[in-house]
Protein backbone atom coordinates (compact mmCIF):
# COMPACT_ATOMS: atom_id res chain seq x y z
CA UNK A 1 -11.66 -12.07 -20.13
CA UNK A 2 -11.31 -10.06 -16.87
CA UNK A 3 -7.77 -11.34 -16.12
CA UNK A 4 -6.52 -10.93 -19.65
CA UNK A 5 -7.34 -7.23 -19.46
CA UNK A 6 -5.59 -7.04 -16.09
CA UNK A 7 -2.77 -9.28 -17.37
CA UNK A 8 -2.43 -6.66 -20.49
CA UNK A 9 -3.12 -3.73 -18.29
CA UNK A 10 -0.23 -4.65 -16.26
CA UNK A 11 2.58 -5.66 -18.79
CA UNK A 12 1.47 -3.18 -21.61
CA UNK A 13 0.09 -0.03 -19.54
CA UNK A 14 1.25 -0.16 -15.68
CA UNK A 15 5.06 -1.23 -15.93
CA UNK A 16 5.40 -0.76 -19.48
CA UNK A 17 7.38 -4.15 -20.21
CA UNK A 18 9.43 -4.50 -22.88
CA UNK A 19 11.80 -7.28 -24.83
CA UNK A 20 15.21 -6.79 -22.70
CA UNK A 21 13.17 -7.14 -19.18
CA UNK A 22 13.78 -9.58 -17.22
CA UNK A 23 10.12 -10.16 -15.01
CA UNK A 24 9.69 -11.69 -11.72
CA UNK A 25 6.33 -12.64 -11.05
CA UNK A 26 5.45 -14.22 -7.09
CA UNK A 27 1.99 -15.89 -7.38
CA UNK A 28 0.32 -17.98 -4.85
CA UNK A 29 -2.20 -20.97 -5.96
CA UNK A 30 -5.48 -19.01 -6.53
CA UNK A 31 -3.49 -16.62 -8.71
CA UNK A 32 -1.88 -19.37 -10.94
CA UNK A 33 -4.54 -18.39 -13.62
CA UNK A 34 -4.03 -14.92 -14.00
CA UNK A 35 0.18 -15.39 -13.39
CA UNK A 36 0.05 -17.36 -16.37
CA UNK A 37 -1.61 -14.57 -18.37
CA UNK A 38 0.70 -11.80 -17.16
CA UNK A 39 3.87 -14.32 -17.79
CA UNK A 40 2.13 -15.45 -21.39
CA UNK A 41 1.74 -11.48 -22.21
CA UNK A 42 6.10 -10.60 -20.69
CA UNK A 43 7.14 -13.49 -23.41
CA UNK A 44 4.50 -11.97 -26.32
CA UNK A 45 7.18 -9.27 -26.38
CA UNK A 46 10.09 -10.61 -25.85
CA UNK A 47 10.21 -10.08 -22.44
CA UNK A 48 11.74 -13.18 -19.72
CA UNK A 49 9.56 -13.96 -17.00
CA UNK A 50 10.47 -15.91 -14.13
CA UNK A 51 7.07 -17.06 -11.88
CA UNK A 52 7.63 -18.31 -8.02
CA UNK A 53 4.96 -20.38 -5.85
CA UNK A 54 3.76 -19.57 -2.38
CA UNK A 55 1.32 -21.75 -1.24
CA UNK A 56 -1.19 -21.04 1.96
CA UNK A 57 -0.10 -24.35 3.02
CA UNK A 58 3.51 -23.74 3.04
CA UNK A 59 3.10 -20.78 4.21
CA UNK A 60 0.72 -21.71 7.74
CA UNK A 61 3.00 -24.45 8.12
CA UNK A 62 6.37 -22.70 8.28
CA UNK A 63 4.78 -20.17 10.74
CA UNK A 64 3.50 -23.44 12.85
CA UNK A 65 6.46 -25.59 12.78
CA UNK A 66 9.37 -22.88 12.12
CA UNK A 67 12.25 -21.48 14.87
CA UNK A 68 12.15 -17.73 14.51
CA UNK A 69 15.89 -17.28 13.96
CA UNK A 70 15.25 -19.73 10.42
CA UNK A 71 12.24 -17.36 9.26
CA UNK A 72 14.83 -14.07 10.03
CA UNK A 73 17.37 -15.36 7.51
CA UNK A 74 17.81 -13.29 4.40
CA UNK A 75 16.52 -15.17 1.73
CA UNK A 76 19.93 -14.77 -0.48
CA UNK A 77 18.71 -15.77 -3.71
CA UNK A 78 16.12 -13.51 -3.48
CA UNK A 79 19.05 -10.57 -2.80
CA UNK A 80 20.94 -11.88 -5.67
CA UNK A 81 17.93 -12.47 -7.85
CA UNK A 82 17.55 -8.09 -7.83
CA UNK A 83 20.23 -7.87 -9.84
CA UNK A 84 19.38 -9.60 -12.76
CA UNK A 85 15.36 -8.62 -12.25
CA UNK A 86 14.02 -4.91 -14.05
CA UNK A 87 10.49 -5.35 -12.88
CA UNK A 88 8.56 -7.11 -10.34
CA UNK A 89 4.56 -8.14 -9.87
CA UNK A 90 3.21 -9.60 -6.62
CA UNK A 91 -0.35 -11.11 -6.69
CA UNK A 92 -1.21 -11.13 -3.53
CA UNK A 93 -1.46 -13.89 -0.36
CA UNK A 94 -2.44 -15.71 1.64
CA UNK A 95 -5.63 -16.74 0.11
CA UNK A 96 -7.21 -17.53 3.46
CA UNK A 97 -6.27 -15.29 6.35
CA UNK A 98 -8.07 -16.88 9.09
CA UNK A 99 -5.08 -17.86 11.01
CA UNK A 100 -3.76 -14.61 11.28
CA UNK A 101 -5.40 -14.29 14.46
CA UNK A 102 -3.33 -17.18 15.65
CA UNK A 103 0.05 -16.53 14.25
CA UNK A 104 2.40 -14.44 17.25
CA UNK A 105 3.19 -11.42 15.78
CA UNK A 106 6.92 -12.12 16.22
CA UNK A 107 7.03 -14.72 13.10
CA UNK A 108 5.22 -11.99 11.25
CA UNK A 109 8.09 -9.68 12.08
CA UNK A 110 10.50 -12.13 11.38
CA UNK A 111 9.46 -12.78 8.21
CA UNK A 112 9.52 -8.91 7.63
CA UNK A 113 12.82 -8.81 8.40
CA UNK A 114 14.12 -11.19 5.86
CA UNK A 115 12.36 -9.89 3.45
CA UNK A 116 13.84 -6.20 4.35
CA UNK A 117 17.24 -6.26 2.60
CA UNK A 118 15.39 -7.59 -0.46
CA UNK A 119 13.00 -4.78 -0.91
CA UNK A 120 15.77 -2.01 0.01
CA UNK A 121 17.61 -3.90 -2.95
CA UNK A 122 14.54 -3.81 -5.21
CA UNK A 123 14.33 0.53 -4.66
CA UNK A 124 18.21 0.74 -5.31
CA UNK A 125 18.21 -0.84 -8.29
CA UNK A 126 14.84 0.73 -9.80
CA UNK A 127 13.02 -2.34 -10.24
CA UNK A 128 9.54 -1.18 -11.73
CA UNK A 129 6.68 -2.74 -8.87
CA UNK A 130 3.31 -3.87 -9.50
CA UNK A 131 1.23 -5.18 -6.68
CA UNK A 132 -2.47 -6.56 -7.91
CA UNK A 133 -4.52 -6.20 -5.21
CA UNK A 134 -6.87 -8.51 -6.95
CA UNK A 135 -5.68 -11.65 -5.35
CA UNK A 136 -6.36 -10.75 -2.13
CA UNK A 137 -9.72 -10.44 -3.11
CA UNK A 138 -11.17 -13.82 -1.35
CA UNK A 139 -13.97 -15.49 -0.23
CA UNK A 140 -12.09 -16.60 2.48
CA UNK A 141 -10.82 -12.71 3.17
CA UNK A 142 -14.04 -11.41 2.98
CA UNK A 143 -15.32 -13.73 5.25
CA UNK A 144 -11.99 -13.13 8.07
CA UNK A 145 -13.30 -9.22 7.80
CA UNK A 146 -16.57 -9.14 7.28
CA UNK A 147 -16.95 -7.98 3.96
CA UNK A 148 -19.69 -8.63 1.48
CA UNK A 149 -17.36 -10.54 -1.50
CA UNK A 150 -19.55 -10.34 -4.72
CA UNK A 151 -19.55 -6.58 -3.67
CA UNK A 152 -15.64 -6.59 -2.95
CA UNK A 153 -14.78 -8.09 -5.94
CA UNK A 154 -16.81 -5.92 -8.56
CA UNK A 155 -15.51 -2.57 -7.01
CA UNK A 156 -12.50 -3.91 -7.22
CA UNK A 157 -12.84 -4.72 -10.76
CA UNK A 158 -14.80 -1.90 -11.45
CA UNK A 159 -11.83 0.47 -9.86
CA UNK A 160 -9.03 -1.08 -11.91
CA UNK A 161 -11.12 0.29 -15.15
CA UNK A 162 -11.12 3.69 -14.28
CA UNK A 163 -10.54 6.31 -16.52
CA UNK A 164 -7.10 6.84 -16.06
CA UNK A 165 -6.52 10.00 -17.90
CA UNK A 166 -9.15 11.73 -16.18
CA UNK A 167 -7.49 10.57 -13.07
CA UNK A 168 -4.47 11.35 -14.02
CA UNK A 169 -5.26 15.07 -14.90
CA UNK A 170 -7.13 15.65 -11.32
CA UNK A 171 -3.83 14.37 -9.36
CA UNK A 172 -1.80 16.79 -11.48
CA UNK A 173 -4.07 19.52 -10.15
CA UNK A 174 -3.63 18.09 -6.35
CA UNK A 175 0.45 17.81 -7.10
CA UNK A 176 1.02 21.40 -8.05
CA UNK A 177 -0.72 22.39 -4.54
CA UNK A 178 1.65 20.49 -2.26
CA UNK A 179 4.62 20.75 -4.26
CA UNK A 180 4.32 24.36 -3.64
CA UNK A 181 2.89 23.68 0.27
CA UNK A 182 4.41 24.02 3.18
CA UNK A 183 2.08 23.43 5.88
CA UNK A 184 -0.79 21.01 5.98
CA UNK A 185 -4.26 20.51 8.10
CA UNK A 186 -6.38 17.64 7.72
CA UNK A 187 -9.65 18.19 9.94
CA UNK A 188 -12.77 16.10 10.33
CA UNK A 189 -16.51 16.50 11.52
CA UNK A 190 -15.65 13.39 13.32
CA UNK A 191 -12.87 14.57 15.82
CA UNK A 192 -9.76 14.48 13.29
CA UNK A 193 -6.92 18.08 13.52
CA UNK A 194 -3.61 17.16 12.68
CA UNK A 195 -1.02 19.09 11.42
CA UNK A 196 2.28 18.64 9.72
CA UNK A 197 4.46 19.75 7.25
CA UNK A 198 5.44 18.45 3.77
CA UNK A 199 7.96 21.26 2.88
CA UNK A 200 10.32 20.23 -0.06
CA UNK A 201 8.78 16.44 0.01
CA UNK A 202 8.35 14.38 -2.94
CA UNK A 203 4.52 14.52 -4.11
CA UNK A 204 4.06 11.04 -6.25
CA UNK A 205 0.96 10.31 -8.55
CA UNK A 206 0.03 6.71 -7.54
CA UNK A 207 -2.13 6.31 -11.23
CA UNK A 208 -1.03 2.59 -11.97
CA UNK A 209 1.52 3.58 -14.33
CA UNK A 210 5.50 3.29 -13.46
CA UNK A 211 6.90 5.75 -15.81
CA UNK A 212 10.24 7.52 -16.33
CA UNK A 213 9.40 10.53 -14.65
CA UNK A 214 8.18 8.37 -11.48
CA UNK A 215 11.62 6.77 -11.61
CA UNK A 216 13.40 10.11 -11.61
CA UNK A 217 11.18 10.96 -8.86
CA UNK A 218 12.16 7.66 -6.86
CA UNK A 219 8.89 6.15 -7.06
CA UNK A 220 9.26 3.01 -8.73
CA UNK A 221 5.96 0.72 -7.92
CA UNK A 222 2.55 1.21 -8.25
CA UNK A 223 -0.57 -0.90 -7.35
CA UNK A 224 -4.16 -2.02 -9.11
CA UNK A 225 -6.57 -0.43 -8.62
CA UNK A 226 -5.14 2.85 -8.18
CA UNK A 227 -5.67 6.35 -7.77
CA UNK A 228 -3.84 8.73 -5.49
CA UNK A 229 -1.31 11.25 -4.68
CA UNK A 230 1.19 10.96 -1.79
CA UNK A 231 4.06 12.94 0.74
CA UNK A 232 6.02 11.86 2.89
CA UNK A 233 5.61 14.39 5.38
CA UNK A 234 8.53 15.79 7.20
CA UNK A 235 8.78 13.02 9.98
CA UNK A 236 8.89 15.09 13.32
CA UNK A 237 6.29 17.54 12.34
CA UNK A 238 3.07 16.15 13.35
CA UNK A 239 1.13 17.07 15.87
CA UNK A 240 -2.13 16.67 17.13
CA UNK A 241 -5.44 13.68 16.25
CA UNK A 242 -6.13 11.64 13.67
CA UNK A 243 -9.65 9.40 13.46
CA UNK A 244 -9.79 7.09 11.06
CA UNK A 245 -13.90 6.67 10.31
CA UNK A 246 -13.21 4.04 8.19
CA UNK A 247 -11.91 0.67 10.26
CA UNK A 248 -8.48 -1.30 8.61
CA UNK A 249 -8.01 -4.87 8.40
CA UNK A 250 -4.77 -6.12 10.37
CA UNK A 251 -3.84 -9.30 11.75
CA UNK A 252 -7.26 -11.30 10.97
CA UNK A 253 -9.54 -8.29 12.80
CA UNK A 254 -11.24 -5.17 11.99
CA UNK A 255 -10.10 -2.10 13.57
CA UNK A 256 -12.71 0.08 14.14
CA UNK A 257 -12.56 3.59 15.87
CA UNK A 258 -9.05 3.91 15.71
CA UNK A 259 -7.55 7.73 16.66
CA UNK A 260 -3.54 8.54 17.34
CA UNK A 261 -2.15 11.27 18.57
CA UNK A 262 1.01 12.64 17.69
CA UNK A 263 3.59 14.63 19.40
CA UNK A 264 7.17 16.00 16.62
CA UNK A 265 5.69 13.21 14.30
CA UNK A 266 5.59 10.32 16.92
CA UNK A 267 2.97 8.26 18.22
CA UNK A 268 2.22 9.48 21.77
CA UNK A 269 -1.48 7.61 22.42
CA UNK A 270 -3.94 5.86 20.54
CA UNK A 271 -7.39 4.70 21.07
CA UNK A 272 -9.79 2.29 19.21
CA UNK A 273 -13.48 0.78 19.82
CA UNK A 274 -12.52 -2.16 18.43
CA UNK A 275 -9.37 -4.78 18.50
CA UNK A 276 -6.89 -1.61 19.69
CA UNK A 277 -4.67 -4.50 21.35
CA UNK A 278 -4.66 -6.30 17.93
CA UNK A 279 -2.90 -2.61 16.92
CA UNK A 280 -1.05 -2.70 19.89
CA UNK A 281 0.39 -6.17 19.52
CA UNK A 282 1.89 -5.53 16.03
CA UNK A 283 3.15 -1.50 16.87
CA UNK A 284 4.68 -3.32 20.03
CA UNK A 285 6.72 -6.05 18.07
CA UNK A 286 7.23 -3.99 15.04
CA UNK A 287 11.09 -2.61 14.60
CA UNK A 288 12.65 0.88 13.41
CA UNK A 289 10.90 4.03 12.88
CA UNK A 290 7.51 1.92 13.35
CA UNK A 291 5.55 4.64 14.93
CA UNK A 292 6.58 8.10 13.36
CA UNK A 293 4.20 9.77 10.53
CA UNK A 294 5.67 8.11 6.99
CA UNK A 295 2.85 9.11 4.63
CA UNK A 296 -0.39 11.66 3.98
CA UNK A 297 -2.52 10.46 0.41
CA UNK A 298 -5.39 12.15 -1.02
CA UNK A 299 -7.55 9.46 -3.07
CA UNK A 300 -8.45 9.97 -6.45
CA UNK A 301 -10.10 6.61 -7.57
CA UNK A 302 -14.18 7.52 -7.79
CA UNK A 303 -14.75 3.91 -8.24
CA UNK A 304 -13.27 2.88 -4.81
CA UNK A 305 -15.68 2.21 -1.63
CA UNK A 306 -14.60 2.27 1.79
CA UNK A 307 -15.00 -0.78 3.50
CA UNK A 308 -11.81 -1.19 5.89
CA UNK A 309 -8.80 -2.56 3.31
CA UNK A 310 -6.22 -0.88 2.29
CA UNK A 311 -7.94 0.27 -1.02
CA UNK A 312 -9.77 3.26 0.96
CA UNK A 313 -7.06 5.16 0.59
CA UNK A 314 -7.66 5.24 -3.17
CA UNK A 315 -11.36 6.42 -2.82
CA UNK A 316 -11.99 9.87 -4.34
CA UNK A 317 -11.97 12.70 -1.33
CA UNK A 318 -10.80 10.57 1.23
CA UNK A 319 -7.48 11.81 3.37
CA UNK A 320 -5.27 8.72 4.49
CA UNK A 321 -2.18 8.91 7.64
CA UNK A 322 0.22 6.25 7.59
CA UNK A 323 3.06 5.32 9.73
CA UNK A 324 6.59 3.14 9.51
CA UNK A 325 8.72 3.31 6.22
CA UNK A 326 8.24 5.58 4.07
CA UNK A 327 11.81 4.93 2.53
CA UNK A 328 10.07 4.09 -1.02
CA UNK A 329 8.64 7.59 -1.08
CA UNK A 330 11.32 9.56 -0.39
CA UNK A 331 11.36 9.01 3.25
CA UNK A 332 13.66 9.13 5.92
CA UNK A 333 11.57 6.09 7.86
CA UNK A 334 13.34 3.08 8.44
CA UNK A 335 11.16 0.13 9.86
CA UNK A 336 9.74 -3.28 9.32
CA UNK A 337 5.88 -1.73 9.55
CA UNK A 338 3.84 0.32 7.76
CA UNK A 339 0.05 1.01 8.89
CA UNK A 340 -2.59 3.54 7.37
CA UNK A 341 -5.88 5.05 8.18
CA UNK A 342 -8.45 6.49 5.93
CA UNK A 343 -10.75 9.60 7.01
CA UNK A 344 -13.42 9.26 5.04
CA UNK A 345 -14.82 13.10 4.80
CA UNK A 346 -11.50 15.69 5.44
CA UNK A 347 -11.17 19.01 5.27
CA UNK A 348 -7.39 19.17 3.83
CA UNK A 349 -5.71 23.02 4.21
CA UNK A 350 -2.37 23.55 2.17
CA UNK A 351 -1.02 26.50 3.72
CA UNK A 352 -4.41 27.84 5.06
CA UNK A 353 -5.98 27.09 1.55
CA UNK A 354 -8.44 24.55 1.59
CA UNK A 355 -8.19 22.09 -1.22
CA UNK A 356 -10.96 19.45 0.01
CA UNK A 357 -13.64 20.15 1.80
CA UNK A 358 -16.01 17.40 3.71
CA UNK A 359 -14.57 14.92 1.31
CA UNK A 360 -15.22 17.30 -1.30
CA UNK A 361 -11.59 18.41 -3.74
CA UNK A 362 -11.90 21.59 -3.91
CA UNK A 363 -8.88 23.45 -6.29
């Protein structure tokens, strides 16, 4: 029942399909089930969709047994496949992420930067995004990380069901402050004072809808759950700490205690408790504008828990920092990265107003 709401949620509410689009849907085999709903729901309307198979084996295996310069090649069919396709859902892979901590970070890259003229395509042409965070909601993950699964799972559930309206309404409120902002200052009890500025940005309403007005914005994908508004802040503005309370999964490990310092929106130092050279190894590898400030989000999602994936920056309160592109924003960041960190309890000042307070909105 559970992934026919989703599957309806998606086509119906979140990308708004209809009978002339053409749907590519890229599933991996513990999302076969729920790919099958959302492509049963595209043709209920009319709509063509067109589902493609990742596997974890084939995947693992062409990182074991593949040259570097083969995993770098532009997947052309892919490019040309943009052309025909109006909107796009990813269910999300591998199932089992164990070997992450294996893989060199290089074949990660490489595989980033085939996939890069295919996703620049994907924002020139408008195609409407949906990425279900769902299916990378694993045993298997949860066990990589640490996390409790039955626990994972029903937030994650329980955070897709929001009420969206009311969600909706509050990010408004948030909007109007920083379209109007100029300068920002996100502080916390627990070390964080970083400032930047977001002065004639783009604000976006991440509220798992893909509408026109987010088109004429340039935001054309959205994610389940959801629940969150976002700037790219001007890029060589930043200065000063960020401390993310709340760790991140990367690369198979748990960063915990992660702080960086920036210096005209540029990564000058960092420091983490735990697995900083996990950080270090993918920053190091990564290409482009990998370490320069790309995006600042204020969660709006009260049915989100932290607990170190890259949902807490949906949770209600929370402040997140993210660095790399920021191109699908309305960026200027070019790169093969992106990375975030969540604060859990800011205080966020829009030109020395304070709009949350200790993880508090305040407007």
């Amino acid at each position: 029942m559970l992934g026919d709401t989703i599957a309806r949620r998606v086509v119906h509410g979140s990308l708004r399909i209809h009978e002339d689009d053409m749907v590519l849907i890229e599933t991996w085999q513990h999302t076969l089930g729920l790919a099958s709903e959302i492509g049963l729901e595209c043709y209920k309307i009319g709509a063509k969709p067109l589902v493609t198979l990742l596997t974890d084996e084939l995947w693992w295996s062409t990182l074991d047994n593949v040259p570097d310069q083969y995993i770098r090649k532009t997947p052309r069919h892919m490019l040309n496949a943009m052309d025909g396709t109006t909107a796009w859902i990813g269910l999300g892979g591998p199932q089992d992420p164990t070997k992450f901590r294996e893989v060199s970070s290089s074949k990660l890259e490489s595989f980033a930067e085939a996939d890069r003229p295919v996703l620049d395509k994907q924002f020139e042409k408008k195609v409407r995004t949906a990425e279900l965070i769902l299916g990378q909601v694993t045993p298997e993950r949860a066990r990589v990380y640490g996390f409790n699964y039955e626990q994972w799972l029903r937030m994650t559930q329980e955070s897709i069901k929001v009420d969206y309206p009311k969600m909706t309404e509050l990010g408004r409120k948030i909007s109007n402050r920083l379209e109007k902002g100029s300068k920002v200052r996100v502080t916390s009890k627990t070390g964080t004072d970083l400032k930047f500025e977001i002065t004639k940005r783009p604000v976006h309403i991440q509220d798992g809808i893909v509408d026109d007005e987010d088109i004429r914005r340039g935001l054309v994908s959205t994610q389940l759950p959801s629940g969150k508004v976002e700037v790219p802040p001007i890029e060589d503005s930043a200065r000063g700490t960020v401390v993310f309370d709340s760790p991140r999964a990367l690369k198979g490990r748990l960063v915990s205690g992660l702080s960086l310092t920036f210096e005209k929106g540029k990564i000058v130092g960092f420091q983490a408790k735990q697995y900083g050279e996990t950080f270090k190894e993918v920053l190091d590898i990564s290409r482009g504008d990998k370490d320069i400030i790309a995006q600042f989000d204020l969660g709006l999602n009260p049915r989100v828990e932290l607990i170190g994936y890259t949902t807490d920056e949906l949770a209600l309160g929370t402040a997140t920092i993210g660095v790399g592109s920021n191109k699908g924003i309305g960026g200027r960041n070019d790169s093969s990265w992106t990375f975030s960190g969540t604060v859990a309890k800011p205080t966020v000042e829009v030109d020395a107003h304070k709009i949350v307070v200790d993880g508090r909105i305040s407007l």
